[in-house]
Protein backbone atom coordinates (compact mmCIF):
# COMPACT_ATOMS: atom_id res chain seq x y z
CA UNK A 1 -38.43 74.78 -79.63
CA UNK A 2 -36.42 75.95 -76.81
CA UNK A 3 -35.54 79.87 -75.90
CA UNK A 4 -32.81 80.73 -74.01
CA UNK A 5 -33.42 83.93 -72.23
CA UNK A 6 -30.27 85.80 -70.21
CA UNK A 7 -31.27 88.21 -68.05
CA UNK A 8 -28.42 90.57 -66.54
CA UNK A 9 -28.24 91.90 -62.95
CA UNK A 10 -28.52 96.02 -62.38
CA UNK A 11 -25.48 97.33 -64.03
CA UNK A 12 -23.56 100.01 -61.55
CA UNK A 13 -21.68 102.73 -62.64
CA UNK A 14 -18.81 103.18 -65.33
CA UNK A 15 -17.13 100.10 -64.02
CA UNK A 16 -20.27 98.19 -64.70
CA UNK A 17 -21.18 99.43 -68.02
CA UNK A 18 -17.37 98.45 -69.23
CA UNK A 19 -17.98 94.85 -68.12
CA UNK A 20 -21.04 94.50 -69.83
CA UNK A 21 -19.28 95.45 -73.63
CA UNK A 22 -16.16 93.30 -72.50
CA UNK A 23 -18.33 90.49 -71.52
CA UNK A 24 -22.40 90.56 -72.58
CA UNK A 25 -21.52 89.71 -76.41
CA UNK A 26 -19.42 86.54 -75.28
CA UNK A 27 -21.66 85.32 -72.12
CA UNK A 28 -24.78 85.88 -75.04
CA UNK A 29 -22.74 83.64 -77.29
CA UNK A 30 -21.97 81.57 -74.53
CA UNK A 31 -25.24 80.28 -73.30
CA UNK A 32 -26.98 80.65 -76.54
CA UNK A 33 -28.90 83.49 -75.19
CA UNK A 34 -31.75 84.47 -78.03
CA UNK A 35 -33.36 87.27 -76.12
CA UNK A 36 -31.40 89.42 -73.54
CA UNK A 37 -32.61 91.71 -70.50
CA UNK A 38 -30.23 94.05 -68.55
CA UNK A 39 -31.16 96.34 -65.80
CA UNK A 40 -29.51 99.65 -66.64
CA UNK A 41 -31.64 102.31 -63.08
CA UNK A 42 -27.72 102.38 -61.72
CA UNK A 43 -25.90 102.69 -64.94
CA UNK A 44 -25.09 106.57 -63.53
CA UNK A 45 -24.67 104.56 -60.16
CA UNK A 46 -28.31 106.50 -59.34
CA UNK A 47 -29.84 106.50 -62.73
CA UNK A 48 -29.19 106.04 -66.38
CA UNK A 49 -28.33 108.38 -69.65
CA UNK A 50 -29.42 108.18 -73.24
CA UNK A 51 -26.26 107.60 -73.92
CA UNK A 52 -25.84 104.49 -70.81
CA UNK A 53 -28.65 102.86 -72.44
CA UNK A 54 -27.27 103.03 -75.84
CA UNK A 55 -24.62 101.37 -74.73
CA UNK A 56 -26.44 98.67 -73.33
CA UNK A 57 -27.90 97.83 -76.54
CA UNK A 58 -25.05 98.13 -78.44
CA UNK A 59 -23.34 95.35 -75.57
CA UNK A 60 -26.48 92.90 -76.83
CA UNK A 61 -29.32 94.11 -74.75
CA UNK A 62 -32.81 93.44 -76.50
CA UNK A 63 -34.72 95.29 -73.29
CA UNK A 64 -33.20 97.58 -70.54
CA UNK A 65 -35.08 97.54 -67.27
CA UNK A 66 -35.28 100.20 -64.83
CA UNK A 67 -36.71 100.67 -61.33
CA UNK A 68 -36.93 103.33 -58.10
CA UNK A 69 -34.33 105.27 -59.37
CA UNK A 70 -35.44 105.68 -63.27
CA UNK A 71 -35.82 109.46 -63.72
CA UNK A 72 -33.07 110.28 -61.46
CA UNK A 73 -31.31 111.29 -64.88
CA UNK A 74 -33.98 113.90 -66.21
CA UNK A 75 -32.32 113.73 -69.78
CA UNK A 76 -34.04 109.98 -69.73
CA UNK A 77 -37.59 111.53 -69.70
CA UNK A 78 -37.61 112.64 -73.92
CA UNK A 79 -35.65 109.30 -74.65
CA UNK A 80 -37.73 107.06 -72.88
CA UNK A 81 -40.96 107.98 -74.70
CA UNK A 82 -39.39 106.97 -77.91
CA UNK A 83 -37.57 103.67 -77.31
CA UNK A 84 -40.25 101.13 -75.98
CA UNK A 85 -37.19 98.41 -75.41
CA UNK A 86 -36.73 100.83 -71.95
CA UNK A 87 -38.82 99.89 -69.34
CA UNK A 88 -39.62 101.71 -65.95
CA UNK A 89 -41.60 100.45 -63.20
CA UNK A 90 -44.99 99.39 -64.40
CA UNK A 91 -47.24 100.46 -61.51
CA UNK A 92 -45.62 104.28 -61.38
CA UNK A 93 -48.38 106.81 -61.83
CA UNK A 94 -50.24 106.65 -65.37
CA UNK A 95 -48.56 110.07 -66.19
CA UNK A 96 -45.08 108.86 -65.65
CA UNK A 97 -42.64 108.91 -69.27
CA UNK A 98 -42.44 105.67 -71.02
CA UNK A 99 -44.47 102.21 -70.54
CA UNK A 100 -43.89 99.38 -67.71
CA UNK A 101 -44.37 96.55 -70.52
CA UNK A 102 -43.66 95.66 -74.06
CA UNK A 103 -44.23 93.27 -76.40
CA UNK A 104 -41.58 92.41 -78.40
CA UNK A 105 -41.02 90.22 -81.71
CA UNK A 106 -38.59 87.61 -82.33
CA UNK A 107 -38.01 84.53 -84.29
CA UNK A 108 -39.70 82.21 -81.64
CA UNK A 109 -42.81 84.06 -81.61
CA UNK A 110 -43.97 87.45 -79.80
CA UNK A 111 -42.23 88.08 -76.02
CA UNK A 112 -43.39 90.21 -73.26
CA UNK A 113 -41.51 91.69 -70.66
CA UNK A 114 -43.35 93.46 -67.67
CA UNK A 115 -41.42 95.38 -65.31
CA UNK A 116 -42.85 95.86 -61.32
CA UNK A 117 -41.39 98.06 -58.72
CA UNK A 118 -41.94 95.96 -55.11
CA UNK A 119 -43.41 98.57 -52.09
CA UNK A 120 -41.68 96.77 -48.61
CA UNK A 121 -39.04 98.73 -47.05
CA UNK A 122 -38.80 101.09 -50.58
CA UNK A 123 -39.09 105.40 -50.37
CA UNK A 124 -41.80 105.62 -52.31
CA UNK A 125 -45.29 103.74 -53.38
CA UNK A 126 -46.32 102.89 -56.07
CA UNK A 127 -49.45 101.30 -57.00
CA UNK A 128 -49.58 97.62 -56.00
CA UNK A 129 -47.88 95.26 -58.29
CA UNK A 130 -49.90 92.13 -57.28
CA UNK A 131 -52.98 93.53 -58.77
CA UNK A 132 -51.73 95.43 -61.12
CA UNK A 133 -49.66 92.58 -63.01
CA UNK A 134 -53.19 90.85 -63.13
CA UNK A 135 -54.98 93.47 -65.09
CA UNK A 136 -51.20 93.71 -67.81
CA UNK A 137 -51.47 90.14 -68.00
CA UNK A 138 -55.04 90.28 -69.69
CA UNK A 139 -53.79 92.78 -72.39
CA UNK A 140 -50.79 91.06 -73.70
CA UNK A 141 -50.75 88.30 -76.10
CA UNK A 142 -47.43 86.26 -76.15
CA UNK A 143 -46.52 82.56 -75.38
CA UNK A 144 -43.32 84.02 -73.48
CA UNK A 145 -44.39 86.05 -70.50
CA UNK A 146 -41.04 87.75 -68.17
CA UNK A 147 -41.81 89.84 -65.11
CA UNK A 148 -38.89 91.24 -63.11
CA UNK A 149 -39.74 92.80 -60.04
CA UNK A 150 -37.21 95.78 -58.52
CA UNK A 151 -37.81 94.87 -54.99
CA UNK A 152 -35.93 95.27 -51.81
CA UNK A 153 -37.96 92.38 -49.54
CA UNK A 154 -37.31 88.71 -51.01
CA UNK A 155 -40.31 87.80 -49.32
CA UNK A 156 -41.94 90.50 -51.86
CA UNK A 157 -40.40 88.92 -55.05
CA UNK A 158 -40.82 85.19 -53.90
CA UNK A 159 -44.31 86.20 -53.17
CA UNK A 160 -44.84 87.42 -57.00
CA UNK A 161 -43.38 84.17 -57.98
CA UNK A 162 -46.26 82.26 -56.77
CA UNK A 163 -48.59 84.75 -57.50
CA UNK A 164 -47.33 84.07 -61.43
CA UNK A 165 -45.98 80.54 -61.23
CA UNK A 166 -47.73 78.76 -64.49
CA UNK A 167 -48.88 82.25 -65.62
CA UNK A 168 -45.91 83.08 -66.80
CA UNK A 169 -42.56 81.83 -68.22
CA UNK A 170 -40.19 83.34 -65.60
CA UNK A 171 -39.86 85.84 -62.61
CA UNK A 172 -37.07 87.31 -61.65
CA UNK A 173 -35.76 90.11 -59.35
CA UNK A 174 -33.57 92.96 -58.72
CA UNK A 175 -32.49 96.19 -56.77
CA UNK A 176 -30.70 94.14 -53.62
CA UNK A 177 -27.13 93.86 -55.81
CA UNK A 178 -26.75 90.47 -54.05
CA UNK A 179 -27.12 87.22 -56.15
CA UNK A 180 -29.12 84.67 -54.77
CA UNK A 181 -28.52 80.81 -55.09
CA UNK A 182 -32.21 79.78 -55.56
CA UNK A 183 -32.59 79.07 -59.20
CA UNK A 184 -35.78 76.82 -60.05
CA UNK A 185 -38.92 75.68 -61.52
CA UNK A 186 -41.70 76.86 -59.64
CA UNK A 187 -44.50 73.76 -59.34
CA UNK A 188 -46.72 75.42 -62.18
CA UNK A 189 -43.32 75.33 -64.13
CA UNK A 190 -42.47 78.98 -63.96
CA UNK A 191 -38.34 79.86 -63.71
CA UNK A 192 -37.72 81.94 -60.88
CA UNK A 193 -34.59 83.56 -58.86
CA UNK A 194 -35.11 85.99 -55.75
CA UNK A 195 -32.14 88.53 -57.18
CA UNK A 196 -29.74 88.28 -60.25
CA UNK A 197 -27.16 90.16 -58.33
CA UNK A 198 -25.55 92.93 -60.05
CA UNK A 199 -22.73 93.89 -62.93
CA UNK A 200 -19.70 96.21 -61.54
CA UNK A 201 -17.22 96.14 -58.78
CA UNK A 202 -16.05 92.62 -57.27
CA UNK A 203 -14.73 94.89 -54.28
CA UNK A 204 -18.01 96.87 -53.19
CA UNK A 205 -20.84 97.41 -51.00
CA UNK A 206 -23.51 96.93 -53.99
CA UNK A 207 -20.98 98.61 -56.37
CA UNK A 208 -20.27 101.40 -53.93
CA UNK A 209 -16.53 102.27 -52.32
CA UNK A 210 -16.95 100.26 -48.88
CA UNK A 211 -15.88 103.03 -47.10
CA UNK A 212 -18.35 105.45 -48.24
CA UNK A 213 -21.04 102.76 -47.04
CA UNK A 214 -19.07 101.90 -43.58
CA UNK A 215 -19.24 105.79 -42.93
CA UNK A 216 -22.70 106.18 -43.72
CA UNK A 217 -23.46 103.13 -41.11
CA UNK A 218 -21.33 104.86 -38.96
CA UNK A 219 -22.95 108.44 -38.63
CA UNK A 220 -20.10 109.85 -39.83
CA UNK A 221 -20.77 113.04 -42.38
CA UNK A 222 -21.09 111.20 -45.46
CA UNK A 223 -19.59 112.37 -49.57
CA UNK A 224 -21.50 111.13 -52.45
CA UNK A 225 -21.79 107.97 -53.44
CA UNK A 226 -18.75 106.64 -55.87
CA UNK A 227 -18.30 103.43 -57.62
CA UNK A 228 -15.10 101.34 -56.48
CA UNK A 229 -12.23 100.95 -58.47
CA UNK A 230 -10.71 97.05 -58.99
CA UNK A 231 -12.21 93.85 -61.01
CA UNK A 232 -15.59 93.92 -61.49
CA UNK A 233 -18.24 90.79 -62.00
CA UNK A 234 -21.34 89.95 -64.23
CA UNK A 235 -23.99 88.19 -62.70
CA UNK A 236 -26.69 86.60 -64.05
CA UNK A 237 -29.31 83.83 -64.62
CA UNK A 238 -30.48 82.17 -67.41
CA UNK A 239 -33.97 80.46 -68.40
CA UNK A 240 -34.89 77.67 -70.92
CA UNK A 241 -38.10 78.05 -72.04
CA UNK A 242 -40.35 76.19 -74.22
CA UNK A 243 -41.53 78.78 -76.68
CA UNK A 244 -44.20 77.06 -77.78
CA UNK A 245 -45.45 76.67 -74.20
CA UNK A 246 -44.23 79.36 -72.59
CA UNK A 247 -43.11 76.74 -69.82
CA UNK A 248 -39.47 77.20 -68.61
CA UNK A 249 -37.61 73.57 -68.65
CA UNK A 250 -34.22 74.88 -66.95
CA UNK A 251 -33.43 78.07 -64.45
CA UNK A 252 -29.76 78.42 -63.28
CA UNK A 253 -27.05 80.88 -62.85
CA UNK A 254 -24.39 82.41 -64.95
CA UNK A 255 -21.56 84.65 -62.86
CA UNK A 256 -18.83 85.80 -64.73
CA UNK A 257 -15.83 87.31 -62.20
């Protein structure tokens, strides 16, 4: 039996958290979506509330993925021990609040979702995710398998793809805000797309006022970051996958402007 799984590019800011309740419930309904993920680490542009990630559930998130900038919001730390459907980077130090992976059950059967943070051109380093996802992979018992990696480098993510092609039922990535237009079936029939793009501003440098970025560029003494006002976008993609395999049959896009 086929599974449709939607997973939602990082959400950015106010503007990005109202287009995912205007839109999430319809584009679920939409593609048939049975299991949704949503990265929520920019919901407070740099981090995410309790209160953010409530939302996101509320919108039809089953899982809310974070990355580099997951504890930027301290008031996270107490919630994320207590809702395993909120995932930070699996291969942050073993003390670090809250767990990397999950397991979670649904009516095709058990699905896991592991969450990486990629180390090229990032501020920080955290432990390797090549050889880390090998030793997650051994503990987790589901025919579904998702990884996203929160990676800056596409070389990085593509990289994990093939690490995980017929491993796994899909890889996809995040952190770049830019959608990419390389939707497929790996050879070992793994889905795959470099970056799902992001959910916010249509009118934006990543979800940021242009001219805040353009001034940072240009040496000029820079203000905090701000979303940018105007229409905003979902992007996404959306795997097929044979739940009884764990093979995905179909990888494509879904924007919504």
């Amino acid at each position: 039996m086929d599974m449709k799984i939607l997973a939602v590019g990082d959400v950015v800011g106010a503007p990005g958290l109202e287009r995912i309740r205007r839109s999430l419930p319809a584009a679920r309904k939409r593609c048939g979506a049975d299991f949704v993920v949503v990265n929520g680490e920019n919901a407070s542009v740099v981090g995410i509330t309790p209160g953010q990630a409530e939302e996101l559930y509320a919108a039809g998130a089953d899982v809310v993925t974070l990355g580099n900038h997951a504890f930027a919001r301290r008031e996270i730390v107490p919630y994320i021990d207590e809702h395993r459907a909120l995932l930070r980077g699996a291969n942050l130090p073993p003390q670090t609040p809250g767990e990397g992976w999950g397991v979670f059950d649904t009516r095709f059967g058990r699905v896991a979702v592991i969450n990486l943070l990629g180390r090229v051109h990032m501020d920080y380093t955290p432990d390797n995710p090549f050889l880390l996802v090998e030793k997650i992979l051994k503990k987790i018992d589901a025919d579904v398998i998702l990884v996203e990696i929160h990676a800056e480098a596409t070389s990085e993510k593509l990289a994990m793809g093939y690490l995980l092609d017929g491993r796994v039922s899909a890889v996809w990535g995040t952190h770049t805000h830019v959608p990419t237009a390389d939707a497929q079936i790996l050879p070992g029939g793994t889905g795959y797309v470099t970056d799902l793009g992001m959910t916010g501003p249509s009118v934006s440098v990543l979800g940021i006022r242009p001219e805040l970025s353009v001034a940072r560029f240009r040496g000029d003494l820079t203000e905090r970051y701000r979303w940018a006002d105007g229409p905003t976008k979902l992007e996404a993609a959306v795997f097929t996958v044979d739940a009884s395999t764990g093979r995905c049959r179909c990888a494509e896009r879904m924007d919504i402007c």
